[in-house]
C-alpha atoms as a PDB file:
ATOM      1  CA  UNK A   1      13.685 -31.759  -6.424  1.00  0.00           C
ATOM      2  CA  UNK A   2      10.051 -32.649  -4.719  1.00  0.00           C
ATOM      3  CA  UNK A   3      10.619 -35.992  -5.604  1.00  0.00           C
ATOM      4  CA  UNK A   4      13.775 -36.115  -3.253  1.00  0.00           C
ATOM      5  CA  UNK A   5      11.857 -34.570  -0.397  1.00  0.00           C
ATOM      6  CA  UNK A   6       8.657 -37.329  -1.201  1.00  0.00           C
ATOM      7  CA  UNK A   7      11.019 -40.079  -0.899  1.00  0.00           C
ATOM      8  CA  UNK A   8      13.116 -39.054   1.787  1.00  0.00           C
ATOM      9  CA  UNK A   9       9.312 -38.702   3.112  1.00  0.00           C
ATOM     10  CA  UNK A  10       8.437 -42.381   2.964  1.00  0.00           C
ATOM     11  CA  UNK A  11      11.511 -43.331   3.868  1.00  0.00           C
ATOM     12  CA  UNK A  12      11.658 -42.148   7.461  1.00  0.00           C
ATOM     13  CA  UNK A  13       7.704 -43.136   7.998  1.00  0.00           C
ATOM     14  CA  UNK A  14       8.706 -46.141   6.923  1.00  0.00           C
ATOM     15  CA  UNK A  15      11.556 -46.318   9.325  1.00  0.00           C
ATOM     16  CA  UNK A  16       9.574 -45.256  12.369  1.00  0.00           C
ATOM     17  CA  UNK A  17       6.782 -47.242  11.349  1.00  0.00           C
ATOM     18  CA  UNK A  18       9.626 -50.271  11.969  1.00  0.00           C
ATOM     19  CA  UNK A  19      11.164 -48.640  15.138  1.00  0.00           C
ATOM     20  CA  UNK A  20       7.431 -48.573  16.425  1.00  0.00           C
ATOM     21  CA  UNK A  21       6.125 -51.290  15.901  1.00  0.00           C
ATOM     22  CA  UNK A  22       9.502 -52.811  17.052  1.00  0.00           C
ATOM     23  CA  UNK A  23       9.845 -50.750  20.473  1.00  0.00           C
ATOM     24  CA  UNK A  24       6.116 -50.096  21.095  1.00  0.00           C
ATOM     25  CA  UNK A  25       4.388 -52.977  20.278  1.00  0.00           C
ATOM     26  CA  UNK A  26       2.099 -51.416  17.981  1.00  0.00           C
ATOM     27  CA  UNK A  27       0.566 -53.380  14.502  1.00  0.00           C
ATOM     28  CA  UNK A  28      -1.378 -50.481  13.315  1.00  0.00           C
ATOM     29  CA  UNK A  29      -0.244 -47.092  12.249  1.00  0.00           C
ATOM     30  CA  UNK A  30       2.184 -45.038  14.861  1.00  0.00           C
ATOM     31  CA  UNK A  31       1.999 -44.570  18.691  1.00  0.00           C
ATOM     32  CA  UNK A  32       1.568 -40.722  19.605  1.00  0.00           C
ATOM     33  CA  UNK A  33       5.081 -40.350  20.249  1.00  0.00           C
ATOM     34  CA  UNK A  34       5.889 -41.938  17.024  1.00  0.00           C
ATOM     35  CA  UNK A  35       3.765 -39.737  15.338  1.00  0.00           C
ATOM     36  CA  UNK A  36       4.656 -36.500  16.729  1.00  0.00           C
ATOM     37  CA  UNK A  37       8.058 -37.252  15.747  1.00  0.00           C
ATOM     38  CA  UNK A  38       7.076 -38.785  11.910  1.00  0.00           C
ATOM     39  CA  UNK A  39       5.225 -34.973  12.211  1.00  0.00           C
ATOM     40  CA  UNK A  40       8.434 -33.372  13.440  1.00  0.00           C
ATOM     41  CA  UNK A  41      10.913 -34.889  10.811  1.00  0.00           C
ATOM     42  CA  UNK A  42       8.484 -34.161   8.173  1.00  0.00           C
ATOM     43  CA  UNK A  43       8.729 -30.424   8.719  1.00  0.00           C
ATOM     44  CA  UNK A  44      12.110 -30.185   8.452  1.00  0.00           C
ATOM     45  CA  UNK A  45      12.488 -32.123   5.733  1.00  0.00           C
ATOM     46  CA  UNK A  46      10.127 -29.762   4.037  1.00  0.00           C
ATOM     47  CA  UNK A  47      11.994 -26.667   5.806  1.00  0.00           C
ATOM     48  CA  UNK A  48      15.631 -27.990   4.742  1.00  0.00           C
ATOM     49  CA  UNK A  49      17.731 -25.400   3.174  1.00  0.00           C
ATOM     50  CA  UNK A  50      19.829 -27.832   1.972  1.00  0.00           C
ATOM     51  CA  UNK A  51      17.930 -30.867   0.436  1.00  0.00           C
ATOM     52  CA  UNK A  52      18.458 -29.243  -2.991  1.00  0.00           C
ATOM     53  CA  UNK A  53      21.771 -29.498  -3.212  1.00  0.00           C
ATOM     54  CA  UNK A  54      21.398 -33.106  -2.370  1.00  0.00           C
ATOM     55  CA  UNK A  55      23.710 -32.491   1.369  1.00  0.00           C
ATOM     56  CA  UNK A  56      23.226 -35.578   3.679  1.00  0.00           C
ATOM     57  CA  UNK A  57      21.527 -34.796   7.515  1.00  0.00           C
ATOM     58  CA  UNK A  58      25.021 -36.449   8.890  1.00  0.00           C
ATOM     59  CA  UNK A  59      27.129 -34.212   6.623  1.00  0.00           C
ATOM     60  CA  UNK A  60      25.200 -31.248   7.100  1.00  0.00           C
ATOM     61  CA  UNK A  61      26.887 -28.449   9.737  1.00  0.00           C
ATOM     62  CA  UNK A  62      23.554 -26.843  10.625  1.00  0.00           C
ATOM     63  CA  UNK A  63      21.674 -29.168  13.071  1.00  0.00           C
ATOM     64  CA  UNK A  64      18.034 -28.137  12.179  1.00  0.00           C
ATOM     65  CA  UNK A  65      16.647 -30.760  14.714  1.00  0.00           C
ATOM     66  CA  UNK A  66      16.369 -29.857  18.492  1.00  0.00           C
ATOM     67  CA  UNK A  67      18.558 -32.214  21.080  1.00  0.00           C
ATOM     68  CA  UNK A  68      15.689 -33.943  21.658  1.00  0.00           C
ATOM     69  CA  UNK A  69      13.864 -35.013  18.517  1.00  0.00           C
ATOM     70  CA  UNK A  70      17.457 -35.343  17.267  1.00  0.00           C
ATOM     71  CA  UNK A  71      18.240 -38.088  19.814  1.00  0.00           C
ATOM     72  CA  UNK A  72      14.905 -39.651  18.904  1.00  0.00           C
ATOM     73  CA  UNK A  73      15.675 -39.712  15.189  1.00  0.00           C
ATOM     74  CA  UNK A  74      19.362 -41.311  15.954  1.00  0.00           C
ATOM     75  CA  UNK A  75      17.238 -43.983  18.192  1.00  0.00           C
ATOM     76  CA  UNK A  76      15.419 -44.675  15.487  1.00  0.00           C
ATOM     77  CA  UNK A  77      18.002 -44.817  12.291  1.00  0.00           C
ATOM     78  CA  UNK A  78      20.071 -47.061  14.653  1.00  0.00           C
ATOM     79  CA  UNK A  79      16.905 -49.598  15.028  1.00  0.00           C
ATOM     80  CA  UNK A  80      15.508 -49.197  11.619  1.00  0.00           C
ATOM     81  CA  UNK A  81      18.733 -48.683   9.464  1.00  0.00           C
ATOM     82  CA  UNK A  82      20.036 -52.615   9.552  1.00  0.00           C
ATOM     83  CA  UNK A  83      16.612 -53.441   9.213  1.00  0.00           C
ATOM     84  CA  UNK A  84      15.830 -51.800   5.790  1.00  0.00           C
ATOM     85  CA  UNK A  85      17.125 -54.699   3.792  1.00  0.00           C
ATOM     86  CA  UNK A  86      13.392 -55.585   3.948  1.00  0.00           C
ATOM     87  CA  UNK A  87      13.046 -52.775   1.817  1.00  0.00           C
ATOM     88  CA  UNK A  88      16.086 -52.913  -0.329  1.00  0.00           C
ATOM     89  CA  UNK A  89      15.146 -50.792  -3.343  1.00  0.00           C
ATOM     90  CA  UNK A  90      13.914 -48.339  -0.946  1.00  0.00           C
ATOM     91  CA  UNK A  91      17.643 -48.357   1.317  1.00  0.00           C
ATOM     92  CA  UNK A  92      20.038 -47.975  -2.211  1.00  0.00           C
ATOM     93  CA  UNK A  93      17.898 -44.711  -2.338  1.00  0.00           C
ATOM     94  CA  UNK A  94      18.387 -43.548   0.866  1.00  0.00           C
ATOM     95  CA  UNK A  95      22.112 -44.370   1.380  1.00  0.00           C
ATOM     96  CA  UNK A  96      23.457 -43.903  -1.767  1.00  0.00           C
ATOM     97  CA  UNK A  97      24.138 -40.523  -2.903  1.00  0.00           C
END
């Protein structure tokens, strides 16, 4: 299941890439913020007990990121999620099951 975990990788860089360069202005690569949290979701996508068995983050009853990063993340789904239709291959990946 590494393949999962790559493309649920480029899937949220891809999605804060968007939020950032929506929100932040910036045309090249991430803002630090951006990038500690691209860091951040990385690691627990990595860490997930759970990506195996294929459970979604929102249907998931352990909450592996902190209130804050968490918050971030929504910020950015929210922002980047209607978006992704600029990427629709990549989207039927990531909300289909």
């Amino acid at each position: 299941m590494a393949g999962d975990r790559v493309r649920e990788r480029r899937t949220v860089e891809t999605m804060i890439g968007m939020y950032c360069r929506g929100n932040h202005g910036t045309s090249a690569g991430l803002c630090a913020e951006c990038a500690e949290l691209r860091d951040y979701a990385f690691s627990r996508i990595e860490t997930c007990p759970r990506r195996d068995g294929r459970v979604r983050c929102t249907g998931c009853g352990v909450h592996c990121y902190n209130p804050v990063m968490r918050g971030r993340i929504i910020a950015v789904m929210r922002y980047s999620g209607p978006r992704m239709v600029l990427h629709p291959i990549m989207a039927a990946r990531h909300f289909l099951p």
